[in-house]
Protein backbone atom coordinates (compact mmCIF):
# COMPACT_ATOMS: atom_id res chain seq x y z
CA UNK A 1 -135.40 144.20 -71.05
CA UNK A 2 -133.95 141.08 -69.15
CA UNK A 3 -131.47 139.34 -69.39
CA UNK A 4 -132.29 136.71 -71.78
CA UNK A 5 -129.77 133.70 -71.30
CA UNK A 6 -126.46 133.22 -69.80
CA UNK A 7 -124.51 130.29 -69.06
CA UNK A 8 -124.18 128.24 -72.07
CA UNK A 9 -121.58 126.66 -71.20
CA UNK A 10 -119.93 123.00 -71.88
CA UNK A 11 -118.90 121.14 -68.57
CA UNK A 12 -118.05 116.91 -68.10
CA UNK A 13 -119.81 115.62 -65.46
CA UNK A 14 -119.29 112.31 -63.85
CA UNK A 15 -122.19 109.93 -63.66
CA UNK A 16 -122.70 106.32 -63.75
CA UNK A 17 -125.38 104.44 -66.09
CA UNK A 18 -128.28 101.88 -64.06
CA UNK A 19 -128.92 99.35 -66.62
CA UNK A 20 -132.50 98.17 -67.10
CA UNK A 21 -132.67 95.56 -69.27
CA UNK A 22 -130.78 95.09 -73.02
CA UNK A 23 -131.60 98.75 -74.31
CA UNK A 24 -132.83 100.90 -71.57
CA UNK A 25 -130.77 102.65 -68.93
CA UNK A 26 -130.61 105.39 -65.71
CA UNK A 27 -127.96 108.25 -66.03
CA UNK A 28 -126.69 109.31 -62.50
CA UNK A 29 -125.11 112.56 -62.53
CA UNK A 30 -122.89 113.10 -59.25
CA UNK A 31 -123.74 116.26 -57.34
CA UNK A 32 -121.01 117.14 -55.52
CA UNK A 33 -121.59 118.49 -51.90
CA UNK A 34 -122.28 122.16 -50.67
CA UNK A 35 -123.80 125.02 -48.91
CA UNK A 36 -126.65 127.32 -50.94
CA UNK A 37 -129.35 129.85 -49.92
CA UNK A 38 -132.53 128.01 -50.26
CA UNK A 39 -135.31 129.94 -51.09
CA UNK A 40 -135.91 133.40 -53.15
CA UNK A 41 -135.36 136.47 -52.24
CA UNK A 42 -138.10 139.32 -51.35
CA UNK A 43 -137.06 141.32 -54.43
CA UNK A 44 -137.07 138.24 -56.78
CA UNK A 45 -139.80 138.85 -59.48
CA UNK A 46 -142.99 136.57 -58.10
CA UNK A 47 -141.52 135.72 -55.00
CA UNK A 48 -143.96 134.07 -52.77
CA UNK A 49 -143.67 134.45 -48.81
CA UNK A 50 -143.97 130.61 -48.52
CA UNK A 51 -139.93 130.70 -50.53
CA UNK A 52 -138.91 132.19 -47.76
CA UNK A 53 -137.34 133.26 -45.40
CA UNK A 54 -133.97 132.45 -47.63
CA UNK A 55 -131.12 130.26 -45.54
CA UNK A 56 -127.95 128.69 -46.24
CA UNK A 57 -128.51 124.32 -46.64
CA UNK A 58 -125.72 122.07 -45.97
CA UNK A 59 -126.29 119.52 -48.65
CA UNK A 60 -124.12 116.19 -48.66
CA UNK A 61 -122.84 114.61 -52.12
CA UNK A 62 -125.71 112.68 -53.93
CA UNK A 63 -126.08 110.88 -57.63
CA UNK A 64 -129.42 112.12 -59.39
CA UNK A 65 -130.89 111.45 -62.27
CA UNK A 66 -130.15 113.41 -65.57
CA UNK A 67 -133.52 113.15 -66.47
CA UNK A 68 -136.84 112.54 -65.83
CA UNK A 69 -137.40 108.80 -65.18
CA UNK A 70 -139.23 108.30 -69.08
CA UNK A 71 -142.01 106.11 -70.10
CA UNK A 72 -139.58 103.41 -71.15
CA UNK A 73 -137.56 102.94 -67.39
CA UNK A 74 -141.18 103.38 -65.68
CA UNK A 75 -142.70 100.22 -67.56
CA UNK A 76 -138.79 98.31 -66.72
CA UNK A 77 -139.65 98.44 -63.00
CA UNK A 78 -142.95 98.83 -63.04
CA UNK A 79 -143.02 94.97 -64.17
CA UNK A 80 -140.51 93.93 -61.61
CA UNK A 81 -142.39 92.35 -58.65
CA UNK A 82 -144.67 94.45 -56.38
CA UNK A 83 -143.41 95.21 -52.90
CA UNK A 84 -146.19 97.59 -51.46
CA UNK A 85 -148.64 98.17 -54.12
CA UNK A 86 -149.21 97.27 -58.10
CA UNK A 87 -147.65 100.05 -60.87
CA UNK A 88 -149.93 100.21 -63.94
CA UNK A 89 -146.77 100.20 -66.50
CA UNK A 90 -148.42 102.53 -69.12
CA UNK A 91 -149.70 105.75 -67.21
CA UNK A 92 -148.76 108.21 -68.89
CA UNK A 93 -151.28 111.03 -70.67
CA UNK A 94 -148.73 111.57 -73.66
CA UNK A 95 -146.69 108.83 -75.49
CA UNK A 96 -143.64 108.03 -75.64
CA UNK A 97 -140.29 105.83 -74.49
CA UNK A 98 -138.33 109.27 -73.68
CA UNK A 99 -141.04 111.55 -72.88
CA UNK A 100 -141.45 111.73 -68.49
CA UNK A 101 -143.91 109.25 -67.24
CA UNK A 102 -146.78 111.34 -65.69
CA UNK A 103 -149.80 111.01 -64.07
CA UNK A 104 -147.88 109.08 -61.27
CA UNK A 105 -148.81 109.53 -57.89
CA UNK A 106 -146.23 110.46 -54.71
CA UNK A 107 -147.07 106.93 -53.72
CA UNK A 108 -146.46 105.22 -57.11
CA UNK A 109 -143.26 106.83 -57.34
CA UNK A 110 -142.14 105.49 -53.35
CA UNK A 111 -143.10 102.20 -54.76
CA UNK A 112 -140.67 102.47 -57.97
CA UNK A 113 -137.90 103.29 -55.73
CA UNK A 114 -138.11 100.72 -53.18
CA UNK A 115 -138.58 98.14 -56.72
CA UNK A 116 -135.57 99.53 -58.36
CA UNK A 117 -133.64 100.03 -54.92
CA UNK A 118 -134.28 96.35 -54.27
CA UNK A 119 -133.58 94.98 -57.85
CA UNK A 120 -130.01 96.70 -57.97
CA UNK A 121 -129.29 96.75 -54.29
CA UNK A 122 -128.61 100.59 -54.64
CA UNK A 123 -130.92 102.84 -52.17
CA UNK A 124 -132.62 104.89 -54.66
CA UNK A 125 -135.25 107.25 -53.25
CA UNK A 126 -136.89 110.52 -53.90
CA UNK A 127 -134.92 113.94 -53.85
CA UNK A 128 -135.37 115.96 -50.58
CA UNK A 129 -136.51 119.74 -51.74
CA UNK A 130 -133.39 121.14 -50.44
CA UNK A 131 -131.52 118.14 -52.69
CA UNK A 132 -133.46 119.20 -55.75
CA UNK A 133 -132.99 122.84 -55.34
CA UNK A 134 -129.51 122.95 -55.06
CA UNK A 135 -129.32 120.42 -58.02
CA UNK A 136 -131.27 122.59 -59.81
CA UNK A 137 -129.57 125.98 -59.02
CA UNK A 138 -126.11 124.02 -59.63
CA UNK A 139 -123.87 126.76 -58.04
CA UNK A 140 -126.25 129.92 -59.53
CA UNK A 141 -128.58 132.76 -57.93
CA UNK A 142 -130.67 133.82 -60.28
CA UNK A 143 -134.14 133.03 -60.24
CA UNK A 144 -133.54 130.09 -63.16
CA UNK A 145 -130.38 128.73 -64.25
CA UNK A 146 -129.89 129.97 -67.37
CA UNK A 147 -130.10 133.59 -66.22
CA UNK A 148 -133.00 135.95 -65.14
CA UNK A 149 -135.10 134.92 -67.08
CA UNK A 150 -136.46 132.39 -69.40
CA UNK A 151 -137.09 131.40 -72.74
CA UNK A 152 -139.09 128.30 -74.80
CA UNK A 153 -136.04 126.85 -76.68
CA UNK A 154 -134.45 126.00 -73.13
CA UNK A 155 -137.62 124.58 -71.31
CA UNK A 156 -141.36 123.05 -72.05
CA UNK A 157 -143.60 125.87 -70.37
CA UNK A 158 -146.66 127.80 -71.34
CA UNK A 159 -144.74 130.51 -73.17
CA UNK A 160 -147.90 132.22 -73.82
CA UNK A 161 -146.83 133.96 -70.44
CA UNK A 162 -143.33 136.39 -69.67
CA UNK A 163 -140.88 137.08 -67.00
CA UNK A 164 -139.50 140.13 -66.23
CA UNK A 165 -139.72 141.49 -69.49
CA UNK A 166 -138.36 138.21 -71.60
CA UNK A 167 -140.20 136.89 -74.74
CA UNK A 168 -143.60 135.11 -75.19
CA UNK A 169 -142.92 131.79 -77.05
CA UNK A 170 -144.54 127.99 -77.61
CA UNK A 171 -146.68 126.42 -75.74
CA UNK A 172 -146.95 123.26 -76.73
CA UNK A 173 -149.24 121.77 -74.53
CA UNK A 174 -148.07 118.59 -74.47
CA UNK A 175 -144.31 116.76 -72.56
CA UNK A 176 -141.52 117.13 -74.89
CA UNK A 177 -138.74 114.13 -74.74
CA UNK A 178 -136.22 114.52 -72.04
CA UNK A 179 -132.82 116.08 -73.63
CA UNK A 180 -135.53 117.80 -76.39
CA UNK A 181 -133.60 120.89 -75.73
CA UNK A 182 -130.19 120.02 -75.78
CA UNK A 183 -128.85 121.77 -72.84
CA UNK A 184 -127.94 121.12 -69.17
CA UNK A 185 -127.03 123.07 -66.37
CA UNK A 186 -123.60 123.42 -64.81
CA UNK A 187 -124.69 119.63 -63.18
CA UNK A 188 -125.29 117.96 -66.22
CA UNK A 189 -128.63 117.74 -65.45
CA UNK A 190 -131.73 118.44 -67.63
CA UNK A 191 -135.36 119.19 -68.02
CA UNK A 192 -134.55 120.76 -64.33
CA UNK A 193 -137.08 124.01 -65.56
CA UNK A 194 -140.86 122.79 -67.06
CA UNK A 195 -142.11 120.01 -68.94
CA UNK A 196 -143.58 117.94 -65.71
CA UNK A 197 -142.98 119.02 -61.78
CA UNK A 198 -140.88 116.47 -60.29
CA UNK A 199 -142.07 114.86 -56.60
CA UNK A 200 -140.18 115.66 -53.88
CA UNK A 201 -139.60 113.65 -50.38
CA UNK A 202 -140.88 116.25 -48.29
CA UNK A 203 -144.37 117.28 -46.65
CA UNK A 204 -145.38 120.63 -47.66
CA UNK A 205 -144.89 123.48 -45.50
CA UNK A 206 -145.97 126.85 -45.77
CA UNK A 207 -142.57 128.97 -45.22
CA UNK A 208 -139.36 127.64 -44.34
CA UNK A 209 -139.27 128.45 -40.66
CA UNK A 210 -138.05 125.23 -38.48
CA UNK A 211 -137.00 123.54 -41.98
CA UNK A 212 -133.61 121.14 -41.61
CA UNK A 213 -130.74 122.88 -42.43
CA UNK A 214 -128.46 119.73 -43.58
CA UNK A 215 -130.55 118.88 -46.96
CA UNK A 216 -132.72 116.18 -45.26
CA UNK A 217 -136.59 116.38 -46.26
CA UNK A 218 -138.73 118.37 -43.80
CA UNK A 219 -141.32 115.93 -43.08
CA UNK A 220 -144.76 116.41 -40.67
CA UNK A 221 -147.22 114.04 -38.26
CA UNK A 222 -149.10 113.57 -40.79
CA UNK A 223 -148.25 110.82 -43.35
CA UNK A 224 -151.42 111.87 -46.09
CA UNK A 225 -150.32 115.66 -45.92
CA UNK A 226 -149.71 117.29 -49.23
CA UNK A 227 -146.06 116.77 -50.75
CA UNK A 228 -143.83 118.82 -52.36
CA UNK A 229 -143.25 119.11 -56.27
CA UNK A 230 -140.58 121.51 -57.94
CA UNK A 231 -139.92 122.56 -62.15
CA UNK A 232 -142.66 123.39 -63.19
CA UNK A 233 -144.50 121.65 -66.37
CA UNK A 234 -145.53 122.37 -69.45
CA UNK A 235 -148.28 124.31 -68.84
CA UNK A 236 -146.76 126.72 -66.21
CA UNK A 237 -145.94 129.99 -66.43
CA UNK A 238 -142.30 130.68 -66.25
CA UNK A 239 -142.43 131.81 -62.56
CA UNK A 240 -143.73 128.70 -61.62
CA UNK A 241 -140.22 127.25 -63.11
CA UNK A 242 -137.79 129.28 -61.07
CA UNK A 243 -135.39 127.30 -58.89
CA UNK A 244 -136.97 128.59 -56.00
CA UNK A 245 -140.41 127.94 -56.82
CA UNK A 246 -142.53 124.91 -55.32
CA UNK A 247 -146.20 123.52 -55.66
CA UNK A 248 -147.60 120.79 -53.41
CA UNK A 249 -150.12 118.05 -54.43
CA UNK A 250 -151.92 115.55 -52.47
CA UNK A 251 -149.86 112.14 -52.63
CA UNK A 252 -152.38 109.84 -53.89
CA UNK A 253 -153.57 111.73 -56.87
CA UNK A 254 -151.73 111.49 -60.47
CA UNK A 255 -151.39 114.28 -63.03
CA UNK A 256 -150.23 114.59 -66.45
CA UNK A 257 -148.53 117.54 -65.36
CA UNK A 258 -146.78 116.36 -62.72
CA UNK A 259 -143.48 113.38 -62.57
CA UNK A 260 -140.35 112.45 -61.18
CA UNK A 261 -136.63 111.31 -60.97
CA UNK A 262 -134.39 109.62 -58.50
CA UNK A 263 -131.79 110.08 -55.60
CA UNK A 264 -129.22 107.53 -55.41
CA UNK A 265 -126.92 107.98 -52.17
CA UNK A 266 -123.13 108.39 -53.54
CA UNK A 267 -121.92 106.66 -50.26
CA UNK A 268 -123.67 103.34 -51.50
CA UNK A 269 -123.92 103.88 -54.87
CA UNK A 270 -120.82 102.41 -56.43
């Protein structure tokens, strides 16, 4: 059998707190900068040929969120005024101030940005993929991580399915609040693996052949292409939640599987 879980372990990380309004506020962990192999490799359980082929990323010190933005920051700057489009301020499929906002598009998450970019004078922004993977991976090579596997008491999946030999569990079918678990990775971060995919910045590509190198977002011609989206959601399979794994959606089109959170530069930031 797999390895169930490893790394449990306690960490501090340094962040700062965006406040929005009296009682709501943005945790930004700092992600300190570093070199990874992006991508999985050929002998990783499900490994698709579009995760590859694997090569090291030079990725530059960045603040990101320790969460999914929730329902509650969403409606904060989704009544601040318009700069591109409108933000309907109650999306979301399932309730709740600390469950993820969801069936956001790519767009309607550029919008929230530039809002909450221009109402704090911080340039907030969408991860890159390479930003988000190394975030995610937070120093480890195994295909999550927690370990080689995963389980439903450390992330919101569809546990009706196994990898590599690991346990069946819940599926819940519905977003759990962010922090439900109680764990992070070696970041700080959480709700990295499942619950909603997270939009990235980048266009989607199939195979990482010609992809930047320095952790900026790989970007095509074409504005309408499909985007990127990483994590896995609740009704995934676990392979689909490996720190390697991506999906791409088109950008106009919302899902109640499928939200965000937010890149603040750490040059600008404080």
């Amino acid at each position: 059998m797999a390895e169930l879980v490893i790394r449990r372990e306690r960490k501090q990380a340094r962040y700062f707190t965006e406040k929005l309004g009296e009682a709501v506020g943005l945790d930004m962990i700092l992600i300190p900068a570093g070199s990874f192999w992006m991508g999985s490799p050929t002998n990783e359980p499900y490994h698709c040929d579009h995760e590859g082929p694997q090569h090291e990323t030079n990725v530059s010190t960045f603040f990101l969120g320790r969460y999914p933005v929730t329902q509650a920051q969403w409606r904060f700057v989704a009544e601040l005024p318009s700069i591109s489009q409108e933000l309907d301020p109650e999306p979301s499929e399932f309730k709740g101030e600390e469950r993820p906002v969801e069936q956001v598009s790519w767009y309607d998450t550029v919008e929230f940005c530039t809002r909450l970019a221009a109402h704090t004078s911080r340039p907030y922004r969408l991860p890159s993929e390479a930003e988000w993977e190394y975030a995610c991976r937070a120093g480890t090579t195994t295909p999550f991580c927690f370990g080689k596997t995963l389980t439903t008491d450390l992330a919101n999946y569809n546990g009706n399915y196994t990898y590599d030999d690991g346990p069946t569990g819940e599926a819940r079918q519905e977003t759990t609040p962010v922090n439900h678990f109680g764990i992070a990775n070696a970041f700080g971060l959480c709700d990295m693996l499942g619950n909603v995919y997270e939009w990235c910045a980048d266009h989607w590509h199939r195979g990482y052949k010609g992809t930047p190198t320095d952790g900026s977002a790989w970007l095509s011609e074409n504005e309408n292409s499909s985007r990127i989206a990483r994590g896995g959601s609740r009704s995934s399979p676990p392979e689909n939640c490996r720190s390697a794994s991506h999906s791409s959606f088109p950008p106009d089109e919302g899902s109640s599987i499928i939200g965000f959170r937010v890149v603040c530069s750490a040059s600008r930031a404080l």
